[in-house]
PDB file of N, CA and C in Angstrom:
ATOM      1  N   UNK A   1      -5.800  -1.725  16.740  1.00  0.00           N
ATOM      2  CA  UNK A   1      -6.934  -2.617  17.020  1.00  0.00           C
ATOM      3  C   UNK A   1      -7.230  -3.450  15.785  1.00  0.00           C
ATOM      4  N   UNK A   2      -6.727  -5.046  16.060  1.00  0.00           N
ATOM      5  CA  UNK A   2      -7.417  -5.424  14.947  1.00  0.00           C
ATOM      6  C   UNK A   2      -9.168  -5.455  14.292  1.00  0.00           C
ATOM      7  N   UNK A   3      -9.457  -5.701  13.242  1.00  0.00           N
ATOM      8  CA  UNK A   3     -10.842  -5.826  12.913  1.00  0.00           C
ATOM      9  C   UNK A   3     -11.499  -6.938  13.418  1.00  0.00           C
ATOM     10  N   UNK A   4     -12.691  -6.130  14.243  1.00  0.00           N
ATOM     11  CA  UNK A   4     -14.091  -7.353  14.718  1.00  0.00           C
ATOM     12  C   UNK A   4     -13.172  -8.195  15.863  1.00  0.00           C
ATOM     13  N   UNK A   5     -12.119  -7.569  16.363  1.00  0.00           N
ATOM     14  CA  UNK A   5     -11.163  -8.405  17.340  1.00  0.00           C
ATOM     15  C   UNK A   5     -10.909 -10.163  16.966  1.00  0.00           C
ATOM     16  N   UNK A   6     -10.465  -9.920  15.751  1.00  0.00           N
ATOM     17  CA  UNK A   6     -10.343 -11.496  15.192  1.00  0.00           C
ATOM     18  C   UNK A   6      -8.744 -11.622  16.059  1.00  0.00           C
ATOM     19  N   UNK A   7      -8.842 -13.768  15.941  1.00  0.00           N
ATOM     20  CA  UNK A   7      -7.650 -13.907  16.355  1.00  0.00           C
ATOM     21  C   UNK A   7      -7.851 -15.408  15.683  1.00  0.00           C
ATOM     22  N   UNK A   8      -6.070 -15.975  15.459  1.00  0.00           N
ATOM     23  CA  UNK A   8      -6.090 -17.409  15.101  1.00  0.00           C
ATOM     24  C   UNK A   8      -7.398 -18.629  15.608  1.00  0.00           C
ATOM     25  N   UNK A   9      -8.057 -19.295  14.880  1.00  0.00           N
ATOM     26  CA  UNK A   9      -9.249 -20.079  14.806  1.00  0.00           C
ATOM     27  C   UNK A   9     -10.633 -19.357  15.512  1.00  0.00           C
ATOM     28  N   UNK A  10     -10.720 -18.112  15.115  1.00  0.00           N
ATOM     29  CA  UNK A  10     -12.068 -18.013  14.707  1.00  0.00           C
ATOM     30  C   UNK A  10     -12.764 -18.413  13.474  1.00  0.00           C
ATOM     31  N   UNK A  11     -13.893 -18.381  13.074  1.00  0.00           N
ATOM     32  CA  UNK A  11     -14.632 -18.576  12.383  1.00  0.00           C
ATOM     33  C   UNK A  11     -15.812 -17.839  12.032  1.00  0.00           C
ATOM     34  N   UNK A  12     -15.067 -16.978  10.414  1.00  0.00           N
ATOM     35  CA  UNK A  12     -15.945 -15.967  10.284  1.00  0.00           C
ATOM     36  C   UNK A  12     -16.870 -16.150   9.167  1.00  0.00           C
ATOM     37  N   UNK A  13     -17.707 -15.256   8.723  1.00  0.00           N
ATOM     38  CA  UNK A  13     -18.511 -15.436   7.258  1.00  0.00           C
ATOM     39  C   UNK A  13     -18.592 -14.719   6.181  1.00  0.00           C
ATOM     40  N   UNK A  14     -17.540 -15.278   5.190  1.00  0.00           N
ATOM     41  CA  UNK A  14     -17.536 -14.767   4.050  1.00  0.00           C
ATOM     42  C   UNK A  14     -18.825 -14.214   3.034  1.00  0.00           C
ATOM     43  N   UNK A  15     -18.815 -13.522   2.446  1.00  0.00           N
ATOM     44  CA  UNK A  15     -20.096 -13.110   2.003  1.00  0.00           C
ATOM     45  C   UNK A  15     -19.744 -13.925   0.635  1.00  0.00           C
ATOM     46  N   UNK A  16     -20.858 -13.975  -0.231  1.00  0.00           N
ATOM     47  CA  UNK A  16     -20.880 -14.351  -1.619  1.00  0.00           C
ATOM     48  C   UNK A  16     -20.453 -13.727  -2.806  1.00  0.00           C
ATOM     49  N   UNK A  17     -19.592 -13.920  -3.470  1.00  0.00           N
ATOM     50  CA  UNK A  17     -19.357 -13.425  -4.758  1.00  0.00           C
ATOM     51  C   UNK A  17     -19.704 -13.497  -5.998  1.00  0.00           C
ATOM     52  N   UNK A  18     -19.276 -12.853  -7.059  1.00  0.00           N
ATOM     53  CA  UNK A  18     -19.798 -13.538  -8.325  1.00  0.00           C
ATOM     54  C   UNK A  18     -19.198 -15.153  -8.705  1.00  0.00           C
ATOM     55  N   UNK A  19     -18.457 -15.792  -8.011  1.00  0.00           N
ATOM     56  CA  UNK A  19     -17.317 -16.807  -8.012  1.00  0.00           C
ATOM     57  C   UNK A  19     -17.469 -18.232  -7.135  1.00  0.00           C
ATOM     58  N   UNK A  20     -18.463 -17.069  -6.187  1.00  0.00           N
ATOM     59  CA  UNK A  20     -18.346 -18.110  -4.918  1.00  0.00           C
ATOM     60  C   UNK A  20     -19.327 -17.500  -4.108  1.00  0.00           C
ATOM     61  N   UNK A  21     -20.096 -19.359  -2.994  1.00  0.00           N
ATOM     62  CA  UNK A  21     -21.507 -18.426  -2.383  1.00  0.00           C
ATOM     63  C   UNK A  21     -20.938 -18.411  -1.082  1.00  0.00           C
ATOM     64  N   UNK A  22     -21.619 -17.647  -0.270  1.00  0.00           N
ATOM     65  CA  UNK A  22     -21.392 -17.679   1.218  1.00  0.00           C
ATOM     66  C   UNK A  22     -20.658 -18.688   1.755  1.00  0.00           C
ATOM     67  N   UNK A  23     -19.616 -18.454   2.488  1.00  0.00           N
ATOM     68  CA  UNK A  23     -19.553 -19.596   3.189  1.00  0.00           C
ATOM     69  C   UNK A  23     -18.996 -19.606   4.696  1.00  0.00           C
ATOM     70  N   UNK A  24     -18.405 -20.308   5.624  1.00  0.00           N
ATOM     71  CA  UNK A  24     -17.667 -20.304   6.551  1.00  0.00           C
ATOM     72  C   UNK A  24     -16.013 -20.281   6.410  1.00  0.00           C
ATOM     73  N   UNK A  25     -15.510 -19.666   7.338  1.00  0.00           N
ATOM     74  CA  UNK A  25     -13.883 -19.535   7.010  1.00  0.00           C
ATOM     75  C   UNK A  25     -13.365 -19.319   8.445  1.00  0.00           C
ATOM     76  N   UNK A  26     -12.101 -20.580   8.428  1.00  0.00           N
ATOM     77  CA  UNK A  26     -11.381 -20.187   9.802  1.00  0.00           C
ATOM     78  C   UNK A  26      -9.992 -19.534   9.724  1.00  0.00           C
ATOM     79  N   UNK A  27     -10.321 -18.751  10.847  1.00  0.00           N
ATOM     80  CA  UNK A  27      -8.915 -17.450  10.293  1.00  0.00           C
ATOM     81  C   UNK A  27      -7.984 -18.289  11.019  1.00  0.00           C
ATOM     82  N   UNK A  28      -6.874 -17.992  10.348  1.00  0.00           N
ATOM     83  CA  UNK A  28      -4.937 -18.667  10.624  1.00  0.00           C
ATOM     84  C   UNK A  28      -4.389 -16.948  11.209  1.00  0.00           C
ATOM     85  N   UNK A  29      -4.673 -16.327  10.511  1.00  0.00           N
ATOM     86  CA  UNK A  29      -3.681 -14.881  10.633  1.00  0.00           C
ATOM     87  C   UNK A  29      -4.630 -13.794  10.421  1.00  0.00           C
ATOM     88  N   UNK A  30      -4.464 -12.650  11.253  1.00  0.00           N
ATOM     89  CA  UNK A  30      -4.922 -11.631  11.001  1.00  0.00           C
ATOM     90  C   UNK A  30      -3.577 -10.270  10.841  1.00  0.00           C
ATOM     91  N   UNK A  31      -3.977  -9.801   9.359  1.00  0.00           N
ATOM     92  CA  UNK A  31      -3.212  -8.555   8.623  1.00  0.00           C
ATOM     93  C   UNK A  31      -3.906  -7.196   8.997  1.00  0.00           C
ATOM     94  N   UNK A  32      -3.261  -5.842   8.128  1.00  0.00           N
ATOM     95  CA  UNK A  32      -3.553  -4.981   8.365  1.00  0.00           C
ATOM     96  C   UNK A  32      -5.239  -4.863   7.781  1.00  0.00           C
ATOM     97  N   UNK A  33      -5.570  -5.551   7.127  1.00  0.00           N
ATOM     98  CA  UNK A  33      -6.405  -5.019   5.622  1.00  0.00           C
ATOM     99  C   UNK A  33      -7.196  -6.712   5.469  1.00  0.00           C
ATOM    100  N   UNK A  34      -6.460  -7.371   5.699  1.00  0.00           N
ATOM    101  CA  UNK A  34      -7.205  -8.841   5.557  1.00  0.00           C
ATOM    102  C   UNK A  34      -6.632 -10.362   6.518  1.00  0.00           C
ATOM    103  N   UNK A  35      -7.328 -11.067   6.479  1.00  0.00           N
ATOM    104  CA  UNK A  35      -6.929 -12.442   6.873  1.00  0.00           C
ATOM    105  C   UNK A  35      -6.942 -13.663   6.426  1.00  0.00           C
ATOM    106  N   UNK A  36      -5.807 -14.768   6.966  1.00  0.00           N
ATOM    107  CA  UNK A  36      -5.381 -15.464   5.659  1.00  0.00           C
ATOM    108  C   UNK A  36      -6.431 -16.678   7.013  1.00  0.00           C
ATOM    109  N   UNK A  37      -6.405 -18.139   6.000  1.00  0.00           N
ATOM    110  CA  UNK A  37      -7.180 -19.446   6.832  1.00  0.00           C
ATOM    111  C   UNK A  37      -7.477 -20.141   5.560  1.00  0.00           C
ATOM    112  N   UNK A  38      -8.766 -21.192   6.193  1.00  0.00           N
ATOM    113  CA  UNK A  38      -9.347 -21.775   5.452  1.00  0.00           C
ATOM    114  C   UNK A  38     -10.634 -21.964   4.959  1.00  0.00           C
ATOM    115  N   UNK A  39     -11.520 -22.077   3.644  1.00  0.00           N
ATOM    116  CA  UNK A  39     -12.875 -22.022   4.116  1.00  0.00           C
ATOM    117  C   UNK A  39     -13.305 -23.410   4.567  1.00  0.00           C
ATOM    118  N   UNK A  40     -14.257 -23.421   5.069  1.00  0.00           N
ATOM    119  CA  UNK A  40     -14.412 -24.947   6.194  1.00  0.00           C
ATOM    120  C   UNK A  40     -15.915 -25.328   5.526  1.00  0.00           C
ATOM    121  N   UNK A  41     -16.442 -24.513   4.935  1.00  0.00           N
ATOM    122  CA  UNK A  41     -18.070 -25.412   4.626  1.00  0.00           C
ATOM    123  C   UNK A  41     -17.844 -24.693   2.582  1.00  0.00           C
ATOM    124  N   UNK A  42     -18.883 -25.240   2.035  1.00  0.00           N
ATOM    125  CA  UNK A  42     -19.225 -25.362   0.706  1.00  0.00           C
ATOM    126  C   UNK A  42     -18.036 -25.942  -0.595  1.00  0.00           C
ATOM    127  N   UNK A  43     -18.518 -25.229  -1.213  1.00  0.00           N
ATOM    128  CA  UNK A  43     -17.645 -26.151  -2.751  1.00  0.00           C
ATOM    129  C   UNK A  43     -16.211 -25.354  -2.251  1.00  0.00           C
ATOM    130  N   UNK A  44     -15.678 -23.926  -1.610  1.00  0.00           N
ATOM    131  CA  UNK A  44     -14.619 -24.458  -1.625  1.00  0.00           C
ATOM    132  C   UNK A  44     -13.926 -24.597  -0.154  1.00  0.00           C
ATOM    133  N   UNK A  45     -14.499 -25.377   0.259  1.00  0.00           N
ATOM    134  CA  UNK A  45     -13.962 -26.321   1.401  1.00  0.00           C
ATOM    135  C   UNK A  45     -12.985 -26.663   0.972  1.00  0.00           C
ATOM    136  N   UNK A  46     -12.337 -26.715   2.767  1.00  0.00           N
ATOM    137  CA  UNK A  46     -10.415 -26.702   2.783  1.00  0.00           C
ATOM    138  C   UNK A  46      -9.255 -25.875   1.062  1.00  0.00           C
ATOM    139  N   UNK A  47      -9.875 -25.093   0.871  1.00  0.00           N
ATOM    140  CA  UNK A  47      -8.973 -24.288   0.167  1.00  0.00           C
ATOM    141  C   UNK A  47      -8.811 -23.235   0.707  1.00  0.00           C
ATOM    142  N   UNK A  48      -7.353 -22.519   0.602  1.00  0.00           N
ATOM    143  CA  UNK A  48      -6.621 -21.105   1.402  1.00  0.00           C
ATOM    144  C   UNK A  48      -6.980 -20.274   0.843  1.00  0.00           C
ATOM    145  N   UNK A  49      -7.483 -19.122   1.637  1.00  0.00           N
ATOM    146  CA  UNK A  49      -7.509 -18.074   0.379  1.00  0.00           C
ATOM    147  C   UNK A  49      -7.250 -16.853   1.568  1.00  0.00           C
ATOM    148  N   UNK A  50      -7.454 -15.598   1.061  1.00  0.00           N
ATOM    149  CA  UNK A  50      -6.904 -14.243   2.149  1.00  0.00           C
ATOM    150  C   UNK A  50      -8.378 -13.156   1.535  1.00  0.00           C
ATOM    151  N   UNK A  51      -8.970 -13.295   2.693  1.00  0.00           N
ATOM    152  CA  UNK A  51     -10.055 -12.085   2.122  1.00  0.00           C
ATOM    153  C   UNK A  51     -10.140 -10.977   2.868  1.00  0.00           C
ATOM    154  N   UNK A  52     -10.234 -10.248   1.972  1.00  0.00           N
ATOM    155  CA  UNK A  52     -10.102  -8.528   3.128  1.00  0.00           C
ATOM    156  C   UNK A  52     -11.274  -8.393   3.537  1.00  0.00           C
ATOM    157  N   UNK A  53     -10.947  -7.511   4.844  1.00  0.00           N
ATOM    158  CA  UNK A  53     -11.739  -7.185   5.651  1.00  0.00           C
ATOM    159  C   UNK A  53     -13.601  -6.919   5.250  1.00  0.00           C
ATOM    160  N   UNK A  54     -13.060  -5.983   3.825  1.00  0.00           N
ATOM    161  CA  UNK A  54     -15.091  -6.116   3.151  1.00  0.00           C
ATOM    162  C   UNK A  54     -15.679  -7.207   3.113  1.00  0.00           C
ATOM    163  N   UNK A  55     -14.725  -8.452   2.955  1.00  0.00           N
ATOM    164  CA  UNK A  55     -15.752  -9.802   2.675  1.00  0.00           C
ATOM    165  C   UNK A  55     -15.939 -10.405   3.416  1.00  0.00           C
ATOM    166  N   UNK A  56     -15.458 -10.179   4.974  1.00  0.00           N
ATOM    167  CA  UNK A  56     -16.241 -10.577   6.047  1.00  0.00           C
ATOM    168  C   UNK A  56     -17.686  -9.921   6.521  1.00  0.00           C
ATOM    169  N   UNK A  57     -19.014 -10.727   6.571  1.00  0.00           N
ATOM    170  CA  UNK A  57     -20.084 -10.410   7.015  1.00  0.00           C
ATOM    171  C   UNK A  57     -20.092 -10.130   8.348  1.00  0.00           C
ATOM    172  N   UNK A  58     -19.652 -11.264   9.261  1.00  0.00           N
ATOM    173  CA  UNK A  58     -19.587 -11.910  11.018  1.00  0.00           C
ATOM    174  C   UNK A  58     -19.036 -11.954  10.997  1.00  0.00           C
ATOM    175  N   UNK A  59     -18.752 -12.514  12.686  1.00  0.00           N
ATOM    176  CA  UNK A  59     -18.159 -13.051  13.180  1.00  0.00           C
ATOM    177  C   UNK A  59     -18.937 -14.510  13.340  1.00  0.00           C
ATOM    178  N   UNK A  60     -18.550 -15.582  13.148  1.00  0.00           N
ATOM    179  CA  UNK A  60     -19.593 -16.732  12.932  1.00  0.00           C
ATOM    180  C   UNK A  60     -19.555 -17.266  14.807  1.00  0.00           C
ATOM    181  N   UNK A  61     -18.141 -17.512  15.032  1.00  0.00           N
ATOM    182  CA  UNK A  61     -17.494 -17.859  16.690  1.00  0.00           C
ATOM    183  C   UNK A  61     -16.241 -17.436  16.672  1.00  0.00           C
ATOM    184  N   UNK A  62     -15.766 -17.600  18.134  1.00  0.00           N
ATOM    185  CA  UNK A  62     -14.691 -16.939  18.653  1.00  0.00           C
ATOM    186  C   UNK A  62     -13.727 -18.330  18.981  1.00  0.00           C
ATOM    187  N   UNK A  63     -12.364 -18.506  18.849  1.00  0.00           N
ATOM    188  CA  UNK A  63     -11.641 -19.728  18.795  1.00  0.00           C
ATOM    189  C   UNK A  63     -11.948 -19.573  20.588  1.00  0.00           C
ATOM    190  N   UNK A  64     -11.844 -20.397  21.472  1.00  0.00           N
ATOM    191  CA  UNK A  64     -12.202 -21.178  22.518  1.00  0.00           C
ATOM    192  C   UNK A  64     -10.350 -20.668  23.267  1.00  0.00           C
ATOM    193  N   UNK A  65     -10.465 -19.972  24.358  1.00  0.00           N
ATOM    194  CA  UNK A  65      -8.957 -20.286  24.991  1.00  0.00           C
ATOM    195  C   UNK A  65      -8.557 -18.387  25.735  1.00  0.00           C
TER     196      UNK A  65
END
């Protein structure tokens, strides 16, 4: 079972770090442990990154299909 039943273009919510604040992120891939995409809102908008499963808060939406 994947986590929070993610799948390609959802849109979940990253929590804040010491690095970086909250933001939105649309998942590309879901792993054992984390998922790779893009973040879509704040300073780092459209950059890739892979955050594990702890640094998802939500589920923000579910991709449409």
């Amino acid at each position: 079972m994947t986590y929070l039943n993610l799948k390609e273009g959802d849109v979940v919510v990253i929590r804040g770090g010491e690095d970086w604040p909250e933001h939105l992120f649309r998942v590309d891939e879901v792993y054992d442990d984390l998922v790779t995409g893009y973040a879509i809102t704040g300073p780092l908008k459209d950059e890739y990154g892979e955050p594990d499963f702890d640094l998802i808060l939500r589920v923000h939406s579910h991709a449409k299909g």
